[in-house]
PDB file of N, CA and C in Angstrom:
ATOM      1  N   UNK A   1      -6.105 -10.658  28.262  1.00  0.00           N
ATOM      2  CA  UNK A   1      -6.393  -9.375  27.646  1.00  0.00           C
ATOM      3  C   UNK A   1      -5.651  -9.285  26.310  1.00  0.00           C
ATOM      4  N   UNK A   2      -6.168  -8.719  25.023  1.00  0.00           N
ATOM      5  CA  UNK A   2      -5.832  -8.738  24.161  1.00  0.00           C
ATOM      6  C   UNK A   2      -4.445  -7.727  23.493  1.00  0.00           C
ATOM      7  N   UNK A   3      -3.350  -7.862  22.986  1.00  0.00           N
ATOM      8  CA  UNK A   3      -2.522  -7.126  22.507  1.00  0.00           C
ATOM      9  C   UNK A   3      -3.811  -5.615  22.043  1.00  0.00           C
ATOM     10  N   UNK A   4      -3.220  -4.358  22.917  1.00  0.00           N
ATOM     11  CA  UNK A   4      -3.307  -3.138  22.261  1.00  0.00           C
ATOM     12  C   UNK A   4      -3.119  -2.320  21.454  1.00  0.00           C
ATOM     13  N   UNK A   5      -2.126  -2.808  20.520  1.00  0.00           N
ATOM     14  CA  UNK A   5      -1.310  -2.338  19.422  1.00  0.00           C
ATOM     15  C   UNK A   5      -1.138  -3.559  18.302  1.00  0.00           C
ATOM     16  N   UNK A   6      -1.596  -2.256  17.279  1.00  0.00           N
ATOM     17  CA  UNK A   6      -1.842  -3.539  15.743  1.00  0.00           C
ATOM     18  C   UNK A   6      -0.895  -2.546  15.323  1.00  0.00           C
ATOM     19  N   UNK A   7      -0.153  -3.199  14.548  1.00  0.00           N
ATOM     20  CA  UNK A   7       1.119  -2.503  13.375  1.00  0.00           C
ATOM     21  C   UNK A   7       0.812  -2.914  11.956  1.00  0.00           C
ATOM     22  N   UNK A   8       1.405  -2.233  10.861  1.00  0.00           N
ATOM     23  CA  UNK A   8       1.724  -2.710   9.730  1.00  0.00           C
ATOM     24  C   UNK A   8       2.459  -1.566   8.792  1.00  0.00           C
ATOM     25  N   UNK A   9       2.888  -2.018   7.731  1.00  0.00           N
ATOM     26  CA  UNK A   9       3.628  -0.792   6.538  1.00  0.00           C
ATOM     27  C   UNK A   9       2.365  -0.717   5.612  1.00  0.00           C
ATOM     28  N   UNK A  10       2.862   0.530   5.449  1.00  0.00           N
ATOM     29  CA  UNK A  10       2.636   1.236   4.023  1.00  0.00           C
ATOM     30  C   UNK A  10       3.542   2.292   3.323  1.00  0.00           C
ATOM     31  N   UNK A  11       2.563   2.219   1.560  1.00  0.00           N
ATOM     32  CA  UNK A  11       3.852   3.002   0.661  1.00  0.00           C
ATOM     33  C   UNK A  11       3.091   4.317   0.576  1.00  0.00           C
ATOM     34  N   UNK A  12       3.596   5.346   0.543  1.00  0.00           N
ATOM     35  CA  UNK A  12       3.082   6.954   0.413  1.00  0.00           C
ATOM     36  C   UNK A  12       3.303   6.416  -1.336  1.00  0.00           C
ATOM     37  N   UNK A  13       2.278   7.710  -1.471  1.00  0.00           N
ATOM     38  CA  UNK A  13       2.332   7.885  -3.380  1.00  0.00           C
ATOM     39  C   UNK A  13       3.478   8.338  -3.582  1.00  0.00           C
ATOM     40  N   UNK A  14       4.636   8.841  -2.668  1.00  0.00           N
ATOM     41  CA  UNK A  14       6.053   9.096  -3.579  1.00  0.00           C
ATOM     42  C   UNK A  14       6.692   7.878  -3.261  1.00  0.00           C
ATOM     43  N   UNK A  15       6.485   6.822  -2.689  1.00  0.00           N
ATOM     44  CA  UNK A  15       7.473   5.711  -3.016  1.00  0.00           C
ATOM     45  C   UNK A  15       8.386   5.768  -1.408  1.00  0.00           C
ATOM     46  N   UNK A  16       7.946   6.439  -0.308  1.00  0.00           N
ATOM     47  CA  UNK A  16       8.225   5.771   0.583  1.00  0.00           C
ATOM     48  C   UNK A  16       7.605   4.525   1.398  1.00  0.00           C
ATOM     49  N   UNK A  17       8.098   4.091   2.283  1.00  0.00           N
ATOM     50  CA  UNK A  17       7.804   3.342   3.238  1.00  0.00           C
ATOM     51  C   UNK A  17       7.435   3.654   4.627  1.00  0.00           C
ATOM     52  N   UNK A  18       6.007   3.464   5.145  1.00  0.00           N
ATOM     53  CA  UNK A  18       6.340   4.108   6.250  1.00  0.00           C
ATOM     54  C   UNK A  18       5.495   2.654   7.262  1.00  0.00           C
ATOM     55  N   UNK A  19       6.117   2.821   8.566  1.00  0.00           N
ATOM     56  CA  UNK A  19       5.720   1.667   9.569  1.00  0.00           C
ATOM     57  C   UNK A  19       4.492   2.307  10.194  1.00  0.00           C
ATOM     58  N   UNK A  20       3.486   1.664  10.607  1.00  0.00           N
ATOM     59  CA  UNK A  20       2.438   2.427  11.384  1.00  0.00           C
ATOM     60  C   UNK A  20       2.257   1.613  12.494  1.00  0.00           C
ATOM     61  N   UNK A  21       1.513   2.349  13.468  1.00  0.00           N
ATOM     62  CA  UNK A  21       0.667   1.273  14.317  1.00  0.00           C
ATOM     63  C   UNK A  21      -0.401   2.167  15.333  1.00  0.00           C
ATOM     64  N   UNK A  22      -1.354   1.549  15.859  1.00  0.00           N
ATOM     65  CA  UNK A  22      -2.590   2.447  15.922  1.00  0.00           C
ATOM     66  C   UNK A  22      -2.364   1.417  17.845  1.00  0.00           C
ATOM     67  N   UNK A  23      -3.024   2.122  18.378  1.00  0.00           N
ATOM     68  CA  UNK A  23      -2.907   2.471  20.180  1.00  0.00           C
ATOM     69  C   UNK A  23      -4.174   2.146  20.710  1.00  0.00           C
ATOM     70  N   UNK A  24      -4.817   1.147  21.179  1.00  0.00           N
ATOM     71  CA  UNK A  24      -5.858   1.438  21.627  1.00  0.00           C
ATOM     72  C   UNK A  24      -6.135   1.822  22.842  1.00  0.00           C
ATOM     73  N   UNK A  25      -6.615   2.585  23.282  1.00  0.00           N
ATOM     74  CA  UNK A  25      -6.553   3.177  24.746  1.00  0.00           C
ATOM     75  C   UNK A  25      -8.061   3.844  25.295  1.00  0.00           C
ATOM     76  N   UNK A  26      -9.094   3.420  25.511  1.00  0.00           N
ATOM     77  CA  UNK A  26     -10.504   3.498  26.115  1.00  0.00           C
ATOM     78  C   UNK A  26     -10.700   3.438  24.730  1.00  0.00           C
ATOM     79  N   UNK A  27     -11.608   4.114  24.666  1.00  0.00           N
ATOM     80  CA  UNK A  27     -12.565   4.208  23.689  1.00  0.00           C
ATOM     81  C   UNK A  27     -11.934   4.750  22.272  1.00  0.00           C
ATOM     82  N   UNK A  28     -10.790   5.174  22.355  1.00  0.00           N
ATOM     83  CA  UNK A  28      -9.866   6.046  21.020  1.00  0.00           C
ATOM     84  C   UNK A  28      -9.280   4.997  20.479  1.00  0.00           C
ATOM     85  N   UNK A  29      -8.947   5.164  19.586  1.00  0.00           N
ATOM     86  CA  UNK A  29      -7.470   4.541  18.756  1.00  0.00           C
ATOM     87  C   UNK A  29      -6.548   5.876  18.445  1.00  0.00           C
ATOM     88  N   UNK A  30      -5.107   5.586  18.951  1.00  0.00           N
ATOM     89  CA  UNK A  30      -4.004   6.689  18.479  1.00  0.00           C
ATOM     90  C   UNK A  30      -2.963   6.031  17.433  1.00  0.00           C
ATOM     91  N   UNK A  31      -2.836   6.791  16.709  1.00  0.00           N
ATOM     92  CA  UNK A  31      -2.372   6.504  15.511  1.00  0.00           C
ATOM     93  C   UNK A  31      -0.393   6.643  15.559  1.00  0.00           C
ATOM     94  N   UNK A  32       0.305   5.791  15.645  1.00  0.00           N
ATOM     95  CA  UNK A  32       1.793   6.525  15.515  1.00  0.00           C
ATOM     96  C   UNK A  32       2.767   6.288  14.138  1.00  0.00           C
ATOM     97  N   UNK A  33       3.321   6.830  13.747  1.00  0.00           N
ATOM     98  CA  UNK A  33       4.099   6.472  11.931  1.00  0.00           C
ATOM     99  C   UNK A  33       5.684   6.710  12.779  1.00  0.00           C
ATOM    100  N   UNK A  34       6.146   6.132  11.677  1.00  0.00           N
ATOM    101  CA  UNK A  34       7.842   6.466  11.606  1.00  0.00           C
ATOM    102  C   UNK A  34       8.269   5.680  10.303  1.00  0.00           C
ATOM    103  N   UNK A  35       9.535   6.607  10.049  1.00  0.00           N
ATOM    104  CA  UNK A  35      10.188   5.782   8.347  1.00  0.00           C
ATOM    105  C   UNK A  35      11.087   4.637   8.500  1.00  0.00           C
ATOM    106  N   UNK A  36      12.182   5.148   9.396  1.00  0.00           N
ATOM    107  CA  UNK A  36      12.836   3.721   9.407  1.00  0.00           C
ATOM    108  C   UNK A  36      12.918   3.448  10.527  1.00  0.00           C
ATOM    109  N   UNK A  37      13.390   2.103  10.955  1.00  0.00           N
ATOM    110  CA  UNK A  37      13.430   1.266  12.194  1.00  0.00           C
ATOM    111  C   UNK A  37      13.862   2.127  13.484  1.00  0.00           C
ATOM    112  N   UNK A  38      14.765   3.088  13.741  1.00  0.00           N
ATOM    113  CA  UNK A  38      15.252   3.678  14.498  1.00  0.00           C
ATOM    114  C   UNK A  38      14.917   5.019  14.563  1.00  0.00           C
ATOM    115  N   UNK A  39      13.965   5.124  13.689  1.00  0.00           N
ATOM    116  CA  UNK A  39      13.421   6.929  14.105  1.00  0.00           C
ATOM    117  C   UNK A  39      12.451   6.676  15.656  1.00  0.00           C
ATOM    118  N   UNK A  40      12.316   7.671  15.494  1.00  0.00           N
ATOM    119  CA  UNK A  40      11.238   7.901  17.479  1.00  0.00           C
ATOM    120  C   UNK A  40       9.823   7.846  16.237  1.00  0.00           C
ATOM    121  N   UNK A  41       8.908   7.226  16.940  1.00  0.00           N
ATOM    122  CA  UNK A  41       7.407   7.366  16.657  1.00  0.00           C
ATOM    123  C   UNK A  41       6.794   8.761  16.819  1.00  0.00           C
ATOM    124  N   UNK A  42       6.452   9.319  15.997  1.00  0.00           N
ATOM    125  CA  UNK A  42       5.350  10.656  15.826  1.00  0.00           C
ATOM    126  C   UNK A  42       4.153   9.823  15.816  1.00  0.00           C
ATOM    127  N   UNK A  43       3.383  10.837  16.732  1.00  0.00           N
ATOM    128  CA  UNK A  43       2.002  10.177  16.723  1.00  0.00           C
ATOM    129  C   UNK A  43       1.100  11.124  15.742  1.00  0.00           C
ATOM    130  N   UNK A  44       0.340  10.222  14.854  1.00  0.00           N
ATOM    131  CA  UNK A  44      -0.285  11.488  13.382  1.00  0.00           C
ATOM    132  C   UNK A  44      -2.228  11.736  14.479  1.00  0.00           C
ATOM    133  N   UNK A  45      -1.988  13.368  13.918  1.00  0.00           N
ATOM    134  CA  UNK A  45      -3.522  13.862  14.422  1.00  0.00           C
ATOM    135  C   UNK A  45      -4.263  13.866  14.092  1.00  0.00           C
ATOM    136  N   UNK A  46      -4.438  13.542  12.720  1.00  0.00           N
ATOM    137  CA  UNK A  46      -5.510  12.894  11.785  1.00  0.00           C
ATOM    138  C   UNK A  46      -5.190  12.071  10.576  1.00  0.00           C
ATOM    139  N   UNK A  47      -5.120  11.064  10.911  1.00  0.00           N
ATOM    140  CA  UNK A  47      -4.836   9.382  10.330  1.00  0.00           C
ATOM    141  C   UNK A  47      -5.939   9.424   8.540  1.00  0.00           C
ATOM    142  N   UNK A  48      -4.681   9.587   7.765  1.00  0.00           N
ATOM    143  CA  UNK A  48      -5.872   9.527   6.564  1.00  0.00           C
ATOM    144  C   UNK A  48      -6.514   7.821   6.678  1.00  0.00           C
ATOM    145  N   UNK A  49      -7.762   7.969   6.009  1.00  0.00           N
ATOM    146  CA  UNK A  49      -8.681   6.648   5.556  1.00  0.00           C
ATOM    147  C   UNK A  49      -8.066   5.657   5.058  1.00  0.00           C
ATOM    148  N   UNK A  50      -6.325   5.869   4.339  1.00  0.00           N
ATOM    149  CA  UNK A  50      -6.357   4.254   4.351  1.00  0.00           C
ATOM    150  C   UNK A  50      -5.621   3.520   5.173  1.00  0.00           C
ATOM    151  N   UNK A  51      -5.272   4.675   6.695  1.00  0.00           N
ATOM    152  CA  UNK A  51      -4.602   4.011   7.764  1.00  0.00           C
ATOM    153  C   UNK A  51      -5.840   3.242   8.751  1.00  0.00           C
ATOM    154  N   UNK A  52      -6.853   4.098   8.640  1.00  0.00           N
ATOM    155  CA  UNK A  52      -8.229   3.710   8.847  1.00  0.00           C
ATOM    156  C   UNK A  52      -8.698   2.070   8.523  1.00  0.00           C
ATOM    157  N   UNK A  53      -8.593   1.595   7.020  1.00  0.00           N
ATOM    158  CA  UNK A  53      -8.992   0.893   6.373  1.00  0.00           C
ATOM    159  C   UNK A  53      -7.899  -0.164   6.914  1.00  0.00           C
ATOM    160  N   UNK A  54      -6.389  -0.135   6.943  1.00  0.00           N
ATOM    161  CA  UNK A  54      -5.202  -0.998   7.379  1.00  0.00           C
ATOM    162  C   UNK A  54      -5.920  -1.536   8.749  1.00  0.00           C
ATOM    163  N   UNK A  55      -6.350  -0.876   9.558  1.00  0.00           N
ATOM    164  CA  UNK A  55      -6.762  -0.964  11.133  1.00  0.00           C
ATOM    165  C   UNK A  55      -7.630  -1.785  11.499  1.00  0.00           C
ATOM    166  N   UNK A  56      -8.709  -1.602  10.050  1.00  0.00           N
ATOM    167  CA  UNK A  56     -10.042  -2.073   9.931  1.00  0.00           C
ATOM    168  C   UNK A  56      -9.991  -3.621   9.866  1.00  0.00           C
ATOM    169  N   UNK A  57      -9.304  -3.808   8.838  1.00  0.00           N
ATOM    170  CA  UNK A  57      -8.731  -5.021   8.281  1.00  0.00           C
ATOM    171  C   UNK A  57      -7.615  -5.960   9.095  1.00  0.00           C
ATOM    172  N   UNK A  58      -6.980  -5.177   9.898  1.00  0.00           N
ATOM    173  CA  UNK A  58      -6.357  -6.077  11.075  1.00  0.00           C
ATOM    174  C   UNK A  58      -7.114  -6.341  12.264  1.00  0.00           C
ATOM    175  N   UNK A  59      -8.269  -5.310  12.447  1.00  0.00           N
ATOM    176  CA  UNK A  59      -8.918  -6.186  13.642  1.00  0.00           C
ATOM    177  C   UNK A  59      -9.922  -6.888  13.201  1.00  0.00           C
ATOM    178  N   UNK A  60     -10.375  -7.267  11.619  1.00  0.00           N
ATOM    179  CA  UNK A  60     -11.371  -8.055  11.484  1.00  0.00           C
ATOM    180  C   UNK A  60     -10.256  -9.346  11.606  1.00  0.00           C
ATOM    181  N   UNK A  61      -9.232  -9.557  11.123  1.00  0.00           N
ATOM    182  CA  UNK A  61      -7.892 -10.907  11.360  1.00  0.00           C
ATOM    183  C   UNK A  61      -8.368 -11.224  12.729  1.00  0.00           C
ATOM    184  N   UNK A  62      -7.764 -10.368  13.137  1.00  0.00           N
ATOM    185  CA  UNK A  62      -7.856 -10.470  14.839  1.00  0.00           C
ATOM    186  C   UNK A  62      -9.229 -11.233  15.843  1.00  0.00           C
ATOM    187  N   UNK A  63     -10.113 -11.069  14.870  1.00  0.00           N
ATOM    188  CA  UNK A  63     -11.707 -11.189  15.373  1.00  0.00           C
ATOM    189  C   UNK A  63     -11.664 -12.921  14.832  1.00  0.00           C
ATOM    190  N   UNK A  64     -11.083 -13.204  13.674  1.00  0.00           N
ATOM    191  CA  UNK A  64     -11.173 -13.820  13.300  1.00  0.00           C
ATOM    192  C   UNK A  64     -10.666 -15.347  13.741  1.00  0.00           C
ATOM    193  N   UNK A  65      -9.115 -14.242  14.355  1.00  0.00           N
ATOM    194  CA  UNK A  65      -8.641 -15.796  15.591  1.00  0.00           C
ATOM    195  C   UNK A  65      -9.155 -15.231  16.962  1.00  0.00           C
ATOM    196  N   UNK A  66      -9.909 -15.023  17.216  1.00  0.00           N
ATOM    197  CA  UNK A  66     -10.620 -14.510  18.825  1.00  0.00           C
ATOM    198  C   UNK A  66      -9.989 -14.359  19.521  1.00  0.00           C
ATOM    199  N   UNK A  67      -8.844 -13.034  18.497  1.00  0.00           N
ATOM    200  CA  UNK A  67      -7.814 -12.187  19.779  1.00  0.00           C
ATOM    201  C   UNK A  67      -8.671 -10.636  19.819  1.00  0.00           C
ATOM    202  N   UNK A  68      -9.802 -10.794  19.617  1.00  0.00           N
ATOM    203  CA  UNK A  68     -10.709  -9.389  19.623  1.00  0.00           C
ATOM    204  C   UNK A  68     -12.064 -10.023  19.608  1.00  0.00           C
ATOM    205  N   UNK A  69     -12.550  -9.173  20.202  1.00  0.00           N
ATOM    206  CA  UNK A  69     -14.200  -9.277  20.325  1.00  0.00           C
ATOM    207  C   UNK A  69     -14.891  -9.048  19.341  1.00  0.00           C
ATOM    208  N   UNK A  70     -15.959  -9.120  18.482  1.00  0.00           N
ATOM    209  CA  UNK A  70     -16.490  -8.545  17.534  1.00  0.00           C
ATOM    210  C   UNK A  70     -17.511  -7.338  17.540  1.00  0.00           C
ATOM    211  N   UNK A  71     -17.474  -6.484  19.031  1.00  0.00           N
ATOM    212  CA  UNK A  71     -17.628  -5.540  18.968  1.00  0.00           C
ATOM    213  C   UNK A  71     -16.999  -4.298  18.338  1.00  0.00           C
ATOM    214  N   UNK A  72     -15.576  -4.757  18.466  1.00  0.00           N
ATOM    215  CA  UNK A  72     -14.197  -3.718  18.123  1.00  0.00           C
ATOM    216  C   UNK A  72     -14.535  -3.561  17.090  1.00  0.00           C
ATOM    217  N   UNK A  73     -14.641  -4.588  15.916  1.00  0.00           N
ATOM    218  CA  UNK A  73     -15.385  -4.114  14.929  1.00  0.00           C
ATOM    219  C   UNK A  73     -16.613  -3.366  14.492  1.00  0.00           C
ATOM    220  N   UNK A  74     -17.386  -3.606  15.407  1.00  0.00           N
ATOM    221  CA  UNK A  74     -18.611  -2.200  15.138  1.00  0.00           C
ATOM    222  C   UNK A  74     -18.493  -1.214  15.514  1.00  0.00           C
ATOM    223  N   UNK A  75     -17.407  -0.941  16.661  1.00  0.00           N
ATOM    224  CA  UNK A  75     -17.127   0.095  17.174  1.00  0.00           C
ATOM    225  C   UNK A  75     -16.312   1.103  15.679  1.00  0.00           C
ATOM    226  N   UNK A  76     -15.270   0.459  15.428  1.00  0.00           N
ATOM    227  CA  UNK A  76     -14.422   1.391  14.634  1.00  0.00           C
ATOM    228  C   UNK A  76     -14.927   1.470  13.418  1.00  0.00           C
ATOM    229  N   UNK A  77     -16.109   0.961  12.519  1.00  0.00           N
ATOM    230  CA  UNK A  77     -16.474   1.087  11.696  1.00  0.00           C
ATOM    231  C   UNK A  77     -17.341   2.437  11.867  1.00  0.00           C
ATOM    232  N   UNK A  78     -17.602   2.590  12.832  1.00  0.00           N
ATOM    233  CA  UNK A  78     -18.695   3.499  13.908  1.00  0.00           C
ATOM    234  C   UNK A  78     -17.467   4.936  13.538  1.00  0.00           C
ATOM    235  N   UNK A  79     -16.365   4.383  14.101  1.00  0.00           N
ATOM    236  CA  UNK A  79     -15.510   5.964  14.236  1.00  0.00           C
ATOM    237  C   UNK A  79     -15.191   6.015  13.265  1.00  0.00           C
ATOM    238  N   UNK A  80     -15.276   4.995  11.949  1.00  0.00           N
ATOM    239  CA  UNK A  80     -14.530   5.745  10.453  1.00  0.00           C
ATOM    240  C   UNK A  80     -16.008   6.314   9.582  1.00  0.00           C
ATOM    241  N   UNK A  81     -16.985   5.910  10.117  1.00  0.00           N
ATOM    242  CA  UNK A  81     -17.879   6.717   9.437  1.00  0.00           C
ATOM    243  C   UNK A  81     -18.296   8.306   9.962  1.00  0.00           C
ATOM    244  N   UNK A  82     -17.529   8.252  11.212  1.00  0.00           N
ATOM    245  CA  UNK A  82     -18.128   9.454  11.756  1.00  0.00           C
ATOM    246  C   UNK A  82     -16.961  10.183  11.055  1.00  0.00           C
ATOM    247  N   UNK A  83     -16.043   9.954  11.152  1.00  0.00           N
ATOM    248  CA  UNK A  83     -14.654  10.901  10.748  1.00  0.00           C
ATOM    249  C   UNK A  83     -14.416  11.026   9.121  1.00  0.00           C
ATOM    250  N   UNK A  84     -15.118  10.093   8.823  1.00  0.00           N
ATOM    251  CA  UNK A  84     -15.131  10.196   7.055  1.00  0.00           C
ATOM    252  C   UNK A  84     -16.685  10.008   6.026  1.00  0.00           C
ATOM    253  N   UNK A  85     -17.155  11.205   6.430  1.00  0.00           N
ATOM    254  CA  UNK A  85     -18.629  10.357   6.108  1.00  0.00           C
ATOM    255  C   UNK A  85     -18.768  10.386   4.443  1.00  0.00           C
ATOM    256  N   UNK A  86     -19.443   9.409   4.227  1.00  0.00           N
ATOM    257  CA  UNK A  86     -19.235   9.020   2.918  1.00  0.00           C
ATOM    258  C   UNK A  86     -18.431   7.524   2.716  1.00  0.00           C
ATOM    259  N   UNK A  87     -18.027   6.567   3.458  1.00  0.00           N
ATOM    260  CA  UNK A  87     -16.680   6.296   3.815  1.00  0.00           C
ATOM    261  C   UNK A  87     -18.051   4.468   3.151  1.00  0.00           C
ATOM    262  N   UNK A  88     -18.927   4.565   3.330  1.00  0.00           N
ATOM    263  CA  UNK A  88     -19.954   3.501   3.016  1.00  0.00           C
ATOM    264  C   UNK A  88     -18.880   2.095   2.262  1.00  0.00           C
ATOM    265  N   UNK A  89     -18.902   2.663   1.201  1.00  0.00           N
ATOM    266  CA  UNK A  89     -18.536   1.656  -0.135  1.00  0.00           C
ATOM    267  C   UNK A  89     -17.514   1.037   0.096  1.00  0.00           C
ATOM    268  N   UNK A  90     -16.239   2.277   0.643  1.00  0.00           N
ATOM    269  CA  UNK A  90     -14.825   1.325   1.148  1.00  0.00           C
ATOM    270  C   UNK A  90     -15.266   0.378   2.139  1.00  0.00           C
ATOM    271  N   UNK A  91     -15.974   0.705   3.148  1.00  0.00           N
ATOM    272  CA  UNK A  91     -16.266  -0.485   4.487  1.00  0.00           C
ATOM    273  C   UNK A  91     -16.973  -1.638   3.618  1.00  0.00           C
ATOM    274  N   UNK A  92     -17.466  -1.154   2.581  1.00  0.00           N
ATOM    275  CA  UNK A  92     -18.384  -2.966   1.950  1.00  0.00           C
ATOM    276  C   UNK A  92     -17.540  -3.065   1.619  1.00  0.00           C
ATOM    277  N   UNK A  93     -16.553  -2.674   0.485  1.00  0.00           N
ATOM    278  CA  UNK A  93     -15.718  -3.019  -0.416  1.00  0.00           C
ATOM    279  C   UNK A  93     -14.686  -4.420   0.906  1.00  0.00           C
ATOM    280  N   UNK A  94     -14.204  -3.893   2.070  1.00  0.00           N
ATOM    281  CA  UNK A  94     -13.574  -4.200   2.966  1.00  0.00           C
ATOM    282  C   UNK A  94     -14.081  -5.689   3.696  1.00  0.00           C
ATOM    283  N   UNK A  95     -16.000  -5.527   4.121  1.00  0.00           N
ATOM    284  CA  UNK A  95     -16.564  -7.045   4.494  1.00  0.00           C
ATOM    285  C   UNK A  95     -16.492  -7.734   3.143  1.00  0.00           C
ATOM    286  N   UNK A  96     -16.424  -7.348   2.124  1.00  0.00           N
ATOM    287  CA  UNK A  96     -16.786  -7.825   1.127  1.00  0.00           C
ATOM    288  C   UNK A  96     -15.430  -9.552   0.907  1.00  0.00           C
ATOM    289  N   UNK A  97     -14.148  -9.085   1.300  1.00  0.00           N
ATOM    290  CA  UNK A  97     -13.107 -10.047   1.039  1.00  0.00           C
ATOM    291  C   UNK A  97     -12.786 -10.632   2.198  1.00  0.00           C
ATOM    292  N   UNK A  98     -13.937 -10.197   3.385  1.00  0.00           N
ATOM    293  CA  UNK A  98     -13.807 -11.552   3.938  1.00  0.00           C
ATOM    294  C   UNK A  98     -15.023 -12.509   4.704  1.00  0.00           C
ATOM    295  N   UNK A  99     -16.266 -11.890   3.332  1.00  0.00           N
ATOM    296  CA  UNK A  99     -17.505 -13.011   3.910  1.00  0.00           C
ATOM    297  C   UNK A  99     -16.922 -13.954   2.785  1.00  0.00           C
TER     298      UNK A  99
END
């Protein structure tokens, strides 16, 4: 069975750092942040698009060494268009660097 939890950083536009990592659990993904190594995880209630896009891009990796199915990928492309509609161009922009 495949690891449930994908992590990675990102920088906020003021120049922090923040750790993320997204939960998979049935059919959802839960989103959790924290700043530094020893804070407690807050879980965020609505994950902006480019935690979306981070997620996107680690489970196409993932697909890529067949530690994920390549459904996961149609699936969540599925939930970032529903939650961001309009969201088209970033998802090509996204297959785009790694056909």
């Amino acid at each position: 069975m495949p690891k449930a939890e994908i992590s990675w950083k990102r920088t906020t536009p003021e120049g922090d750092t923040l750790q993320c990592y997204a939960h998979h659990v049935g059919k959802q993904w839960i989103f959790y942040r924290r700043r530094k190594r020893f804070d407690q995880w807050a879980e965020v209630e609505h994950p902006p698009l480019e935690d979306w896009l981070a997620l996107l891009d680690s489970v196409q990796r993932r697909i890529n060494r067949r530690l994920l199915r390549p459904e996961a990928e149609v699936l969540l492309r599925k939930t970032i268009l529903e939650r961001f509609p309009g969201t088209e161009s970033e998802l090509l922009e996204q297959r785009k660097r790694f056909a």
